[in-house]
PDB file of N, CA and C in Angstrom:
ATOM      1  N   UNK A   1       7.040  11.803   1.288  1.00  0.00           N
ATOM      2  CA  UNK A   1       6.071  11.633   0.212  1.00  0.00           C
ATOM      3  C   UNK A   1       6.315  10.267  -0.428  1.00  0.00           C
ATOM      4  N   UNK A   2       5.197   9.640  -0.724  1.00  0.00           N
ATOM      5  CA  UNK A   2       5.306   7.765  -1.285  1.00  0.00           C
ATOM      6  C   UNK A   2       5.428   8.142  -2.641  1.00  0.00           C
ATOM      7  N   UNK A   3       5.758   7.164  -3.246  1.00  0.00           N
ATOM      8  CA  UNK A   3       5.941   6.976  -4.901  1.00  0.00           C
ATOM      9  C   UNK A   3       4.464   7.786  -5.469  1.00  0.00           C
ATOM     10  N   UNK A   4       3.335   7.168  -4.854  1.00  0.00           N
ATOM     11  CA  UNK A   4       2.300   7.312  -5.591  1.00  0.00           C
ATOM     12  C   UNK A   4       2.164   8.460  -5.155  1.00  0.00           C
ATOM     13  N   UNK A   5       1.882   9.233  -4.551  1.00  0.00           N
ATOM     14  CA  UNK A   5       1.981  10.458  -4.248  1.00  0.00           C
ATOM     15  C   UNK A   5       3.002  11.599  -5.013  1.00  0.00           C
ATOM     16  N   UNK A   6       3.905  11.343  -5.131  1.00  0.00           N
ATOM     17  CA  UNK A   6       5.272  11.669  -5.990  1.00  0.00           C
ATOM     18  C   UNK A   6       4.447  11.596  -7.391  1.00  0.00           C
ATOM     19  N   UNK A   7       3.770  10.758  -8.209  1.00  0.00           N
ATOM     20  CA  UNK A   7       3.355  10.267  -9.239  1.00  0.00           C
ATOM     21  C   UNK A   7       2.246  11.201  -9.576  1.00  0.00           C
ATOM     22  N   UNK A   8       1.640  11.402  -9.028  1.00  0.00           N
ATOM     23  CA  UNK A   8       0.226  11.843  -9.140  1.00  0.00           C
ATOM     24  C   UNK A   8       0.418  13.376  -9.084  1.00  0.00           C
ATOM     25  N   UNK A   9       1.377  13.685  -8.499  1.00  0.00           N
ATOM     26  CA  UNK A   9       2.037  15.233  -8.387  1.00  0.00           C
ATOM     27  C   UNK A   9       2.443  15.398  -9.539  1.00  0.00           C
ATOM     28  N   UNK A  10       2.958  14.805 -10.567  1.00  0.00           N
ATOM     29  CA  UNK A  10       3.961  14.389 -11.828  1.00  0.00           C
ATOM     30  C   UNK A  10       3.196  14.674 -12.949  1.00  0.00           C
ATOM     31  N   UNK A  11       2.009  13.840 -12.908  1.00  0.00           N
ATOM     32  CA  UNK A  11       1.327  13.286 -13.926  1.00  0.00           C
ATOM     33  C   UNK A  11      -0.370  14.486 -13.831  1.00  0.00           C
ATOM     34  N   UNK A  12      -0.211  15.016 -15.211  1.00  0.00           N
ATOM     35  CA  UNK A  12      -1.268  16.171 -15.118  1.00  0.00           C
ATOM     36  C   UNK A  12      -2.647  15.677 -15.293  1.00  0.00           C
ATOM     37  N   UNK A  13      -3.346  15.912 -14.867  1.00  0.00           N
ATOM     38  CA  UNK A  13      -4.784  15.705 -14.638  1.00  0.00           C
ATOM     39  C   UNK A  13      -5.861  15.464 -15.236  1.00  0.00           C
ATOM     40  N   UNK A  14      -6.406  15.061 -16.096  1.00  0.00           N
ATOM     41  CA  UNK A  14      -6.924  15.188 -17.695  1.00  0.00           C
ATOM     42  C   UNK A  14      -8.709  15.122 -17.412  1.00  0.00           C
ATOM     43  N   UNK A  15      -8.952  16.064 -18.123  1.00  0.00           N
ATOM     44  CA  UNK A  15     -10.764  16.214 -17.602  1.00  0.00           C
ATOM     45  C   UNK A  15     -10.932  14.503 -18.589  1.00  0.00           C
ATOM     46  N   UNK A  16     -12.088  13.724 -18.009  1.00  0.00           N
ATOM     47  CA  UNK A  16     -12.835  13.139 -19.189  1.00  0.00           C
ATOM     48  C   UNK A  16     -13.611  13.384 -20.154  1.00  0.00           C
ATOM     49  N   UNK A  17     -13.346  12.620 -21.359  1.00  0.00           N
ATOM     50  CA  UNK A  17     -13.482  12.774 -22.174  1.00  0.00           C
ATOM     51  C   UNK A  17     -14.657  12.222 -22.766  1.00  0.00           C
ATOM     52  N   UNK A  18     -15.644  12.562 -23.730  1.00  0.00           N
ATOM     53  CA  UNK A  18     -16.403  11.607 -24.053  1.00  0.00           C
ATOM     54  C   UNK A  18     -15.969  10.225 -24.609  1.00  0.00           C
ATOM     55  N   UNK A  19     -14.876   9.683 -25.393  1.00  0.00           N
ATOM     56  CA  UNK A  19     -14.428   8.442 -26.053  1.00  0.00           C
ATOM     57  C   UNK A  19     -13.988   7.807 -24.607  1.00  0.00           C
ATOM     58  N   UNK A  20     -13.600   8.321 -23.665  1.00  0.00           N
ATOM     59  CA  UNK A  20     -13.092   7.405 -22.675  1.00  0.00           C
ATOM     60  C   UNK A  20     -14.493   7.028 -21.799  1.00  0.00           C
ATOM     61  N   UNK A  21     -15.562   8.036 -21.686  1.00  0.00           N
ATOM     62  CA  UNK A  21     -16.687   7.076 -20.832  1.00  0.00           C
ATOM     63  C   UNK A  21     -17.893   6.390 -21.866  1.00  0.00           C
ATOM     64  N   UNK A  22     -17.514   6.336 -22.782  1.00  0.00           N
ATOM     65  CA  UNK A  22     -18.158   5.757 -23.927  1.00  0.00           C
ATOM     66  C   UNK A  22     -17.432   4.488 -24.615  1.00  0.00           C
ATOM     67  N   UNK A  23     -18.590   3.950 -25.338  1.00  0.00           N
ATOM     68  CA  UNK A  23     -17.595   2.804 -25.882  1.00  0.00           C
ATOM     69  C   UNK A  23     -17.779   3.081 -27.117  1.00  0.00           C
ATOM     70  N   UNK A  24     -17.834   4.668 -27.593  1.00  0.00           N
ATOM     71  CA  UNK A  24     -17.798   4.688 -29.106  1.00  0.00           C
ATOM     72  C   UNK A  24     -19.053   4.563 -29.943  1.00  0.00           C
ATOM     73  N   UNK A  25     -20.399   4.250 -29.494  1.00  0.00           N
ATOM     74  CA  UNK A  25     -21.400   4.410 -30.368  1.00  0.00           C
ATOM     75  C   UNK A  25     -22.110   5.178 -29.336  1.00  0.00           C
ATOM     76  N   UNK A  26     -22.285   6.078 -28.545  1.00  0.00           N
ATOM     77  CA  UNK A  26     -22.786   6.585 -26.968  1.00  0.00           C
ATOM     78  C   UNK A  26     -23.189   5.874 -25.907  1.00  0.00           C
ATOM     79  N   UNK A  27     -23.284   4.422 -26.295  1.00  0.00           N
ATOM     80  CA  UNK A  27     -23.345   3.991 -24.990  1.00  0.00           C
ATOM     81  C   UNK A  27     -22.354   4.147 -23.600  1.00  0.00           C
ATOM     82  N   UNK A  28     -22.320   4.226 -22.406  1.00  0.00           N
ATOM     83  CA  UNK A  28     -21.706   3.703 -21.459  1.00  0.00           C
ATOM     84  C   UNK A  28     -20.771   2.658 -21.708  1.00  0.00           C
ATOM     85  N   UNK A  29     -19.462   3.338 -21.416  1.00  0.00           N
ATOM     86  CA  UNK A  29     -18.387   1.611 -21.409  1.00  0.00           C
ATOM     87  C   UNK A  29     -18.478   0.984 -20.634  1.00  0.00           C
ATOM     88  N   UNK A  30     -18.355   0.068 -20.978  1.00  0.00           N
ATOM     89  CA  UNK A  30     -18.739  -1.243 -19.915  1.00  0.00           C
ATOM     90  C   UNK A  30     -17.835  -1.432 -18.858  1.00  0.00           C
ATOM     91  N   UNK A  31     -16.503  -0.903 -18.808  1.00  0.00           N
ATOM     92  CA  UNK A  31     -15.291  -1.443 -18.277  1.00  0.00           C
ATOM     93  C   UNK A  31     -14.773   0.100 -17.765  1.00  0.00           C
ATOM     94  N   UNK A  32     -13.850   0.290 -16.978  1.00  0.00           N
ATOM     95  CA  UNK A  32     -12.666   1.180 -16.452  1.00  0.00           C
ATOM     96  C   UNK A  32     -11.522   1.304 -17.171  1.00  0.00           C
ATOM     97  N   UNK A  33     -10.823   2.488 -17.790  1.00  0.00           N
ATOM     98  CA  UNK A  33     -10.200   2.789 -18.497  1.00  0.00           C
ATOM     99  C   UNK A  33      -8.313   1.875 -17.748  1.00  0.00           C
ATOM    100  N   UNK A  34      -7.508   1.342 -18.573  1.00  0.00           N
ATOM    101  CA  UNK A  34      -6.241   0.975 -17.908  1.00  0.00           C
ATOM    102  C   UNK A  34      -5.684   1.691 -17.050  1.00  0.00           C
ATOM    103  N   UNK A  35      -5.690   3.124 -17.157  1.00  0.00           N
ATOM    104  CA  UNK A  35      -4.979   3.757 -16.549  1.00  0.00           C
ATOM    105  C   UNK A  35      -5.816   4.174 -14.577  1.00  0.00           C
ATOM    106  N   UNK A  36      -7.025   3.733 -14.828  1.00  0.00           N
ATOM    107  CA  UNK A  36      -8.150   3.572 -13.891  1.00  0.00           C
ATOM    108  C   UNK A  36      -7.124   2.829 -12.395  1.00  0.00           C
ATOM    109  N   UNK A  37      -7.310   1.501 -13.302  1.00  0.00           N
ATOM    110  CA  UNK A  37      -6.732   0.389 -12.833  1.00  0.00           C
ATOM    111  C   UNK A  37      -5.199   0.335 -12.651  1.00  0.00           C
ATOM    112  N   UNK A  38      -4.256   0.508 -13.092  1.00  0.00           N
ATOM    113  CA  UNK A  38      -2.930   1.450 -12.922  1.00  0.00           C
ATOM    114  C   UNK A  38      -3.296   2.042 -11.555  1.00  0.00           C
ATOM    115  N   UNK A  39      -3.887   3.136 -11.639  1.00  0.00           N
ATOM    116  CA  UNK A  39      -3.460   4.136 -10.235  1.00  0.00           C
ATOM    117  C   UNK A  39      -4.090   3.578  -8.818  1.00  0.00           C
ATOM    118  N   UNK A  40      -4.995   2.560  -9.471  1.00  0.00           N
ATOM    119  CA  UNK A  40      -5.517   2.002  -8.166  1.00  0.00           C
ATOM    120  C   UNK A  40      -4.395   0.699  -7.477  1.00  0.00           C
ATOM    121  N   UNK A  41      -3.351   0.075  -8.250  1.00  0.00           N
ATOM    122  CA  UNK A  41      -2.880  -0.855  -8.014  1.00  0.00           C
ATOM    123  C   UNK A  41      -1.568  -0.437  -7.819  1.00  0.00           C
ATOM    124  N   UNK A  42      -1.142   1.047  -8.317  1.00  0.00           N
ATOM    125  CA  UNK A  42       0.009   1.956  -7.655  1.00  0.00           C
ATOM    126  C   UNK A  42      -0.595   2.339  -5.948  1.00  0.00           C
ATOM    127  N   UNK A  43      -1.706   2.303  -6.014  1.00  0.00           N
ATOM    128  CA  UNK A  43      -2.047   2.545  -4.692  1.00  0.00           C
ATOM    129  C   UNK A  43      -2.144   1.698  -3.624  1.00  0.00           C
ATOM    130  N   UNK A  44      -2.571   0.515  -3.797  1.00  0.00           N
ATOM    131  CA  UNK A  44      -2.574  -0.826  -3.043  1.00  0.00           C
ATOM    132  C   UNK A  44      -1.083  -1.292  -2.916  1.00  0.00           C
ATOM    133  N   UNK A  45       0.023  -1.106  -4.451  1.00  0.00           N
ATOM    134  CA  UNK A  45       1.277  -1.272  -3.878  1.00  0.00           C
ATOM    135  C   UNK A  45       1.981  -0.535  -3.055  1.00  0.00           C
ATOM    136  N   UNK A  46       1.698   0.640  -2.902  1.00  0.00           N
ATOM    137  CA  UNK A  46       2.030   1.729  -2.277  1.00  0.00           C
ATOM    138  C   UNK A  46       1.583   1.872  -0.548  1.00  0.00           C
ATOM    139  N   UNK A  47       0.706   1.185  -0.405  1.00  0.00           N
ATOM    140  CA  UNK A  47      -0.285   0.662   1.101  1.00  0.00           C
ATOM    141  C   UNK A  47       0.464  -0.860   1.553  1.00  0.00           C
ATOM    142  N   UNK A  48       0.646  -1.376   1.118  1.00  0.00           N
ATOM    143  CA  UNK A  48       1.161  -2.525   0.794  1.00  0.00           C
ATOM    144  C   UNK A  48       2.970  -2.318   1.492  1.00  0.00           C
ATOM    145  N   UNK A  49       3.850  -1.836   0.422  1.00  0.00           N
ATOM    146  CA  UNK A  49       4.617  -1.515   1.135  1.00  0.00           C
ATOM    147  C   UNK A  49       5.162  -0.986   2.180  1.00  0.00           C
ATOM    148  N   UNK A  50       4.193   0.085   2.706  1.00  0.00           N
ATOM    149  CA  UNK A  50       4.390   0.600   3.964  1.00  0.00           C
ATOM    150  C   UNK A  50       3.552  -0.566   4.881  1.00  0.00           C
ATOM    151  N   UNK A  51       2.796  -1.206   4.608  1.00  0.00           N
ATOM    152  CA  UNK A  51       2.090  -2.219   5.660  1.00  0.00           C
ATOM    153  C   UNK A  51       3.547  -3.118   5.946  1.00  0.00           C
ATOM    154  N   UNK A  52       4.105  -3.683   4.918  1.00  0.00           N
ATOM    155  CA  UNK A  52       5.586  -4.624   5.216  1.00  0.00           C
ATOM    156  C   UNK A  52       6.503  -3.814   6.412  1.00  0.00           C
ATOM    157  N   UNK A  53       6.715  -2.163   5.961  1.00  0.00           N
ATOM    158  CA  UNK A  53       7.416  -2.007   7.048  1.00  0.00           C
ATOM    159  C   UNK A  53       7.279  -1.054   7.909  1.00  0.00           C
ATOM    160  N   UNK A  54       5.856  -1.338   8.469  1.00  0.00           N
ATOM    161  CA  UNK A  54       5.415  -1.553   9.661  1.00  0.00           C
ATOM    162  C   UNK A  54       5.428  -2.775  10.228  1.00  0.00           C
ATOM    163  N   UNK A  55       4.814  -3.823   9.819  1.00  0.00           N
ATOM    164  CA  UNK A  55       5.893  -5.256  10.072  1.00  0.00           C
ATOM    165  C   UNK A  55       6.671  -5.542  10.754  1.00  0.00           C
ATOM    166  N   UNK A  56       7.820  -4.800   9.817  1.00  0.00           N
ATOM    167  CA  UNK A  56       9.293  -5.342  10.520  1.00  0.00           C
ATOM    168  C   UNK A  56       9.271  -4.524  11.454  1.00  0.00           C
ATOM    169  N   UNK A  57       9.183  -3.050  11.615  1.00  0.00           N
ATOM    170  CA  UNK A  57       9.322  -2.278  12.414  1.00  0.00           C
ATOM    171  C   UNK A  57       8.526  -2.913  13.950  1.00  0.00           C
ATOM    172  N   UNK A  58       7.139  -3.365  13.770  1.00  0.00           N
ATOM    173  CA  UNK A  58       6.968  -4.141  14.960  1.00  0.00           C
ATOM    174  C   UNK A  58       7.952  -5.078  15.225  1.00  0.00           C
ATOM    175  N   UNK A  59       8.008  -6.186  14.589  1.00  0.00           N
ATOM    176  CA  UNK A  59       9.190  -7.478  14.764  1.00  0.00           C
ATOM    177  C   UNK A  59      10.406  -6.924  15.400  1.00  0.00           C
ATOM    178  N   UNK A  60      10.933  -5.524  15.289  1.00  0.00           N
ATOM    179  CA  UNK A  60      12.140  -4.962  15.899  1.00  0.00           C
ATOM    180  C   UNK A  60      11.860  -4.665  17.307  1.00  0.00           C
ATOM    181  N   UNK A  61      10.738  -3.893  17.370  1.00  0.00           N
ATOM    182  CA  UNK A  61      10.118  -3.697  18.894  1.00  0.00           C
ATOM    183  C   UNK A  61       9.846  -4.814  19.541  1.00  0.00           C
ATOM    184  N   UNK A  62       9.133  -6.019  19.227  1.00  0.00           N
ATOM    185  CA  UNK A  62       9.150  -7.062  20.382  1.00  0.00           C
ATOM    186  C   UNK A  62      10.351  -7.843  20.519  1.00  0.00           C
ATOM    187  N   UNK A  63      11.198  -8.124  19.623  1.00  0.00           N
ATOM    188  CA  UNK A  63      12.264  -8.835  19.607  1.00  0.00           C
ATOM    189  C   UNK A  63      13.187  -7.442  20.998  1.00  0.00           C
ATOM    190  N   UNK A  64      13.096  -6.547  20.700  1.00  0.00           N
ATOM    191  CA  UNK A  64      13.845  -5.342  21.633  1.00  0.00           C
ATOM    192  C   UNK A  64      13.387  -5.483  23.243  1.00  0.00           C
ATOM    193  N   UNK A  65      11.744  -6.054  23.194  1.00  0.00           N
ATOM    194  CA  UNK A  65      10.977  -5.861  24.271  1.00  0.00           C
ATOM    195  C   UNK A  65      11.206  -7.578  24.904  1.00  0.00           C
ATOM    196  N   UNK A  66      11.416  -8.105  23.975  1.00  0.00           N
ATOM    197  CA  UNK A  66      11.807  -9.383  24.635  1.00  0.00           C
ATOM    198  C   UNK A  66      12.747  -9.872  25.611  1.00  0.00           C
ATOM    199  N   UNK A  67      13.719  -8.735  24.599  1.00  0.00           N
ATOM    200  CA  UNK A  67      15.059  -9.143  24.624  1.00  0.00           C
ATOM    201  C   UNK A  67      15.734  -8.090  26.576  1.00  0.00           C
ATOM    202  N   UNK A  68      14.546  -7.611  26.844  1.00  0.00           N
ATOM    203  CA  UNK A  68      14.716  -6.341  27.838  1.00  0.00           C
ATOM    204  C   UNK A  68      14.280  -7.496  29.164  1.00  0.00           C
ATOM    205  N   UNK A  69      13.411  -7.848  29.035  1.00  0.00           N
ATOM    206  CA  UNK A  69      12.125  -8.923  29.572  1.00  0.00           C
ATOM    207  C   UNK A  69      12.896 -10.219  30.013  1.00  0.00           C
ATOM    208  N   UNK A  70      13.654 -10.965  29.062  1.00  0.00           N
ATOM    209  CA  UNK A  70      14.850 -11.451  29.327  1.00  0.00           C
ATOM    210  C   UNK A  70      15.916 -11.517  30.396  1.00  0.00           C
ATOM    211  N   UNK A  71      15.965 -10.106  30.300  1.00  0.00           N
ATOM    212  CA  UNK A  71      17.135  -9.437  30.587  1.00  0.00           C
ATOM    213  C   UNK A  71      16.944  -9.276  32.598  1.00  0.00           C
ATOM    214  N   UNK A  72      15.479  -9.142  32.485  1.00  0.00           N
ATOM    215  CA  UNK A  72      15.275  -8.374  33.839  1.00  0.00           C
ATOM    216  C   UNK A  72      15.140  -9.866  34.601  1.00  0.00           C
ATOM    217  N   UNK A  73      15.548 -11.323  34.468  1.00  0.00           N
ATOM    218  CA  UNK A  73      15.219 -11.883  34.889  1.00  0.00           C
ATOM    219  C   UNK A  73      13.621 -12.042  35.345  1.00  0.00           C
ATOM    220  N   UNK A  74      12.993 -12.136  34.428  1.00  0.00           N
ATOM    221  CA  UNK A  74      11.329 -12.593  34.623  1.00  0.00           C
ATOM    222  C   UNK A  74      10.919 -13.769  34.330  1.00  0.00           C
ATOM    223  N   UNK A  75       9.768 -14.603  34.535  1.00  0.00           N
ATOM    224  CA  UNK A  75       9.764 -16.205  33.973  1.00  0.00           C
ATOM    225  C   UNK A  75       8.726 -15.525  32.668  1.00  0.00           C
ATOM    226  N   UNK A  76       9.606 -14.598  31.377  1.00  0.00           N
ATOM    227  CA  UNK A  76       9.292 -14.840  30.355  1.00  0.00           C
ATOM    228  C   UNK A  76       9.766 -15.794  29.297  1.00  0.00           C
ATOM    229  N   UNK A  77       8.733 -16.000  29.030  1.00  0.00           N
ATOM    230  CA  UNK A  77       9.330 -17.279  27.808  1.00  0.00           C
ATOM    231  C   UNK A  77       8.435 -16.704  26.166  1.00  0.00           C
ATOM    232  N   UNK A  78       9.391 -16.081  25.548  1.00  0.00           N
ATOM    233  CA  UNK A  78       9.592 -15.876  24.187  1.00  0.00           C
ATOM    234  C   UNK A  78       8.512 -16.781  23.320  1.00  0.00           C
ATOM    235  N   UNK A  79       7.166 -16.289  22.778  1.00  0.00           N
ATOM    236  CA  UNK A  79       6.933 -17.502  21.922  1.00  0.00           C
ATOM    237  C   UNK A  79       7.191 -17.847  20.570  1.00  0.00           C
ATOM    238  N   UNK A  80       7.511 -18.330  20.156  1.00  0.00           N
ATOM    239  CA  UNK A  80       7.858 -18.994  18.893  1.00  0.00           C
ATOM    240  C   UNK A  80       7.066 -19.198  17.632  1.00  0.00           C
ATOM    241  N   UNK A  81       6.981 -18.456  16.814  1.00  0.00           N
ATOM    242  CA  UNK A  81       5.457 -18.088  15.683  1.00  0.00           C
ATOM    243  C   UNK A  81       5.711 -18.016  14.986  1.00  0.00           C
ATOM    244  N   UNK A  82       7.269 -19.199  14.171  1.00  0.00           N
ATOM    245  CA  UNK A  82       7.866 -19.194  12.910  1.00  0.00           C
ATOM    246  C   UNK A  82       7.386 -20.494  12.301  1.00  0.00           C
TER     247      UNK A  82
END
């Protein structure tokens, strides 16, 4: 289970409210409440981090697959993408 997931399990559920989709005289608020924006950017960090390590986790597999490829005497040549 990810943080945000963990979080959202945590944190109880709250119906809306009229003051939160209002801006206080009945109009429509113009904007998304902070906490809106919070869970969406717990979520992108949360996507985010697992995208990094998947990453590395590839970088381990070709460096492994290289390193095999190498090994078997083949005319591989490693490319270089630093």
């Amino acid at each position: 289970m990810n943080k945000l997931e963990q979080h959202l399990m945590t944190v109880p559920k709250r119906r809306a409210t009229e003051s939160r989709l209002t801006d206080g005289d009945g109009k429509p608020a113009k904007f998304p409440s902070a906490t809106y924006f919070q869970i969406h950017f717990q979520h992108i960090e949360a996507q985010l981090e697992q995208t990094n390590r998947n990453i590395e986790a590839l970088q381990q597999q070709i460096a492994i697959l290289e390193c095999h490829l190498l090994q078997s005497g083949s005319n591989f040549e490693p490319l270089n993408t630093e």
